[in-house]
Protein backbone atom coordinates (compact mmCIF):
# COMPACT_ATOMS: atom_id res chain seq x y z
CA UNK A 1 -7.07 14.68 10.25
CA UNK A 2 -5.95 10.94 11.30
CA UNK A 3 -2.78 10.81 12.95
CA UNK A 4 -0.20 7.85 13.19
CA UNK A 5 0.09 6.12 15.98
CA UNK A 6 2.78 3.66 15.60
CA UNK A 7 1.55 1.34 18.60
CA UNK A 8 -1.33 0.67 16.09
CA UNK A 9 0.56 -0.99 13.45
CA UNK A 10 -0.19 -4.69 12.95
CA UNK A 11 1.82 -7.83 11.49
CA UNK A 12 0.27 -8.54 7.81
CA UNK A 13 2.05 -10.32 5.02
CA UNK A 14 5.54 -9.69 6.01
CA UNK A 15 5.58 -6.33 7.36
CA UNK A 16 3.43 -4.02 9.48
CA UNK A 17 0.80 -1.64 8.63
CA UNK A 18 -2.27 0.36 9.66
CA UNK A 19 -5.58 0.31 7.67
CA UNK A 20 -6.15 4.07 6.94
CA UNK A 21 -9.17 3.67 3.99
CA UNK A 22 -12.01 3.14 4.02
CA UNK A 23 -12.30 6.04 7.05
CA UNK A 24 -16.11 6.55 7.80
CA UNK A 25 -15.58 10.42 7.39
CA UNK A 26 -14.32 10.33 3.67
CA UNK A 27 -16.15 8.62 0.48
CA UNK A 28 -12.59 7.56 -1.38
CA UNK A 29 -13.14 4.91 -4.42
CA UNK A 30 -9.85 3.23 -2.78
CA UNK A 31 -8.53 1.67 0.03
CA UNK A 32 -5.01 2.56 1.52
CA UNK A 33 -3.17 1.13 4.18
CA UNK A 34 0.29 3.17 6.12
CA UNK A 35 2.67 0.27 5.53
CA UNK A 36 6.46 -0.18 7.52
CA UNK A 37 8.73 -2.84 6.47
CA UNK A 38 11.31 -3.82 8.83
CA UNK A 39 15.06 -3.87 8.25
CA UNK A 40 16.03 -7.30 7.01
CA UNK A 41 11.97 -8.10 6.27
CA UNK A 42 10.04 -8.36 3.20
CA UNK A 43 6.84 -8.49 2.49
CA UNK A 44 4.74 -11.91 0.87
CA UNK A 45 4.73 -12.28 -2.74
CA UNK A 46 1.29 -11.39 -3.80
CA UNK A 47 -1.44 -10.60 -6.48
CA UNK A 48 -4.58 -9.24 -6.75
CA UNK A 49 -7.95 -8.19 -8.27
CA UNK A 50 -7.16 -4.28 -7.59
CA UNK A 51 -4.76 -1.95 -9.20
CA UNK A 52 -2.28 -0.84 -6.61
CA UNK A 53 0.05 1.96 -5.82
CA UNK A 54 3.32 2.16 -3.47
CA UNK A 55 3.94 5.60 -2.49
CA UNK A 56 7.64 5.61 -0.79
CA UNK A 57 8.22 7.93 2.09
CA UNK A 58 11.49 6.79 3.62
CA UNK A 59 14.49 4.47 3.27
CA UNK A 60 15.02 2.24 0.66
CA UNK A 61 13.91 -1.07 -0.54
CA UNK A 62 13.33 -2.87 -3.41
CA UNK A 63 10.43 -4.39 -5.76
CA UNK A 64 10.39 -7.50 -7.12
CA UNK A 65 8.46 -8.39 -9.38
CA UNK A 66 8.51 -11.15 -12.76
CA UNK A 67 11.05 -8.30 -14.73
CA UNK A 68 13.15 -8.48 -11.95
CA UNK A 69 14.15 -5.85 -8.75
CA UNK A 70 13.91 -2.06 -8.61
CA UNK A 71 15.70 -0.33 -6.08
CA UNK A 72 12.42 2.02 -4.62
CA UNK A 73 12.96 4.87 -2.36
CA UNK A 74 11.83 7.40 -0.65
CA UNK A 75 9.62 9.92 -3.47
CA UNK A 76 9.57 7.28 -5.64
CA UNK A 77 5.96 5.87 -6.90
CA UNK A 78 5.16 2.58 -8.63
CA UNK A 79 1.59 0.82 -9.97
CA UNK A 80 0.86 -2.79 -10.26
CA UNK A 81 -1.68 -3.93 -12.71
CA UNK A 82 -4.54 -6.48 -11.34
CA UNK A 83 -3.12 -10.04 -10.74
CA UNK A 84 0.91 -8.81 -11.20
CA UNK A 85 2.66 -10.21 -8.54
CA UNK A 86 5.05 -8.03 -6.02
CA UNK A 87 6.86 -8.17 -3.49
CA UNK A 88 8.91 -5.43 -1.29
CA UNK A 89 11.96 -6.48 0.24
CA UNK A 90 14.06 -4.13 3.00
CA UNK A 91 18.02 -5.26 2.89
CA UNK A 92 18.36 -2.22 4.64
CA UNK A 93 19.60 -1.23 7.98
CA UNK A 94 16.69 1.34 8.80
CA UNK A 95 13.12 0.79 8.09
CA UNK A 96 11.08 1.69 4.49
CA UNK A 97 7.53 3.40 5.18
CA UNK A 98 5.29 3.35 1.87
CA UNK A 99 1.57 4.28 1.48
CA UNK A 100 -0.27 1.59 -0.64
CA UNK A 101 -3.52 2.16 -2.58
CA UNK A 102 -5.62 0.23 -4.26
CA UNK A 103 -8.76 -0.01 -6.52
CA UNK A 104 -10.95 -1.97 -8.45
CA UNK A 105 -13.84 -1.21 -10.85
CA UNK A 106 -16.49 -2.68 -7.96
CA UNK A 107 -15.13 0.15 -5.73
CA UNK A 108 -15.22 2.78 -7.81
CA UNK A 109 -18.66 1.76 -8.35
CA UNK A 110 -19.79 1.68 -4.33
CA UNK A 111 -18.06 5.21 -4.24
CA UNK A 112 -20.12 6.63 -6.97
CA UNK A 113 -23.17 5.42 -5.52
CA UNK A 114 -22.35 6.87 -2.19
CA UNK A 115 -21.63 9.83 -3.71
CA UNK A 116 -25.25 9.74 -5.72
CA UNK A 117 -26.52 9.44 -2.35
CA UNK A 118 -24.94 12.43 -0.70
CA UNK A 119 -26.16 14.74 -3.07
């Protein structure tokens, strides 16, 4: 088990966040990061090689992307497709905490072969 420890967090792109993937003890074909936008903050508006995926855990925010903003909350999940651009933005009073994941075919490549090699 990793815990959270907030005093970890780090400024990146708009908002503050802890690298949890790669972690040396786990072969995961993704990355994943423990992300905390502030209230009043957004994050940069962004694109990418890698699929992605927002997890929300609490508050609410909401995505913008080129069709516009989606109020996201807490339970709610969304996926961006490589090179879409998003952006999360907190108008909020209390702070939105979101998981992000993401993947690319070169990953799921390095995990395979790690896993090849485990065996």
């Amino acid at each position: 088990m990793r815990r959270l420890d907030p005093g970890e967090l780090v400024r990146d792109s708009g908002l503050v966040a802890r690298r949890l993937m790669p972690w040396p003890l786990v072969n995961a074909p993704f990355d994943g990061s423990w992300c905390v936008v502030q209230p009043g903050a957004a994050s940069s508006t962004h694109a990418h090689r890698e699929h992605e995926v927002w997890v929300a855990v609490s508050g609410e925010a909401e995505i913008v992307t080129d069709e516009g903003r989606l109020p996201f909350a807490a339970g709610d999940i969304v996926h961006f497709r490589p090179y879409e651009e998003h952006q999360l933005v907190n108008d909020g009073e209390a702070d939105f905490q979101f998981f992000a994941a993401w993947w690319d075919v070169e990953m799921a490549e390095r995990f395979s072969a790690r896993d090849e090699d485990a065996r």
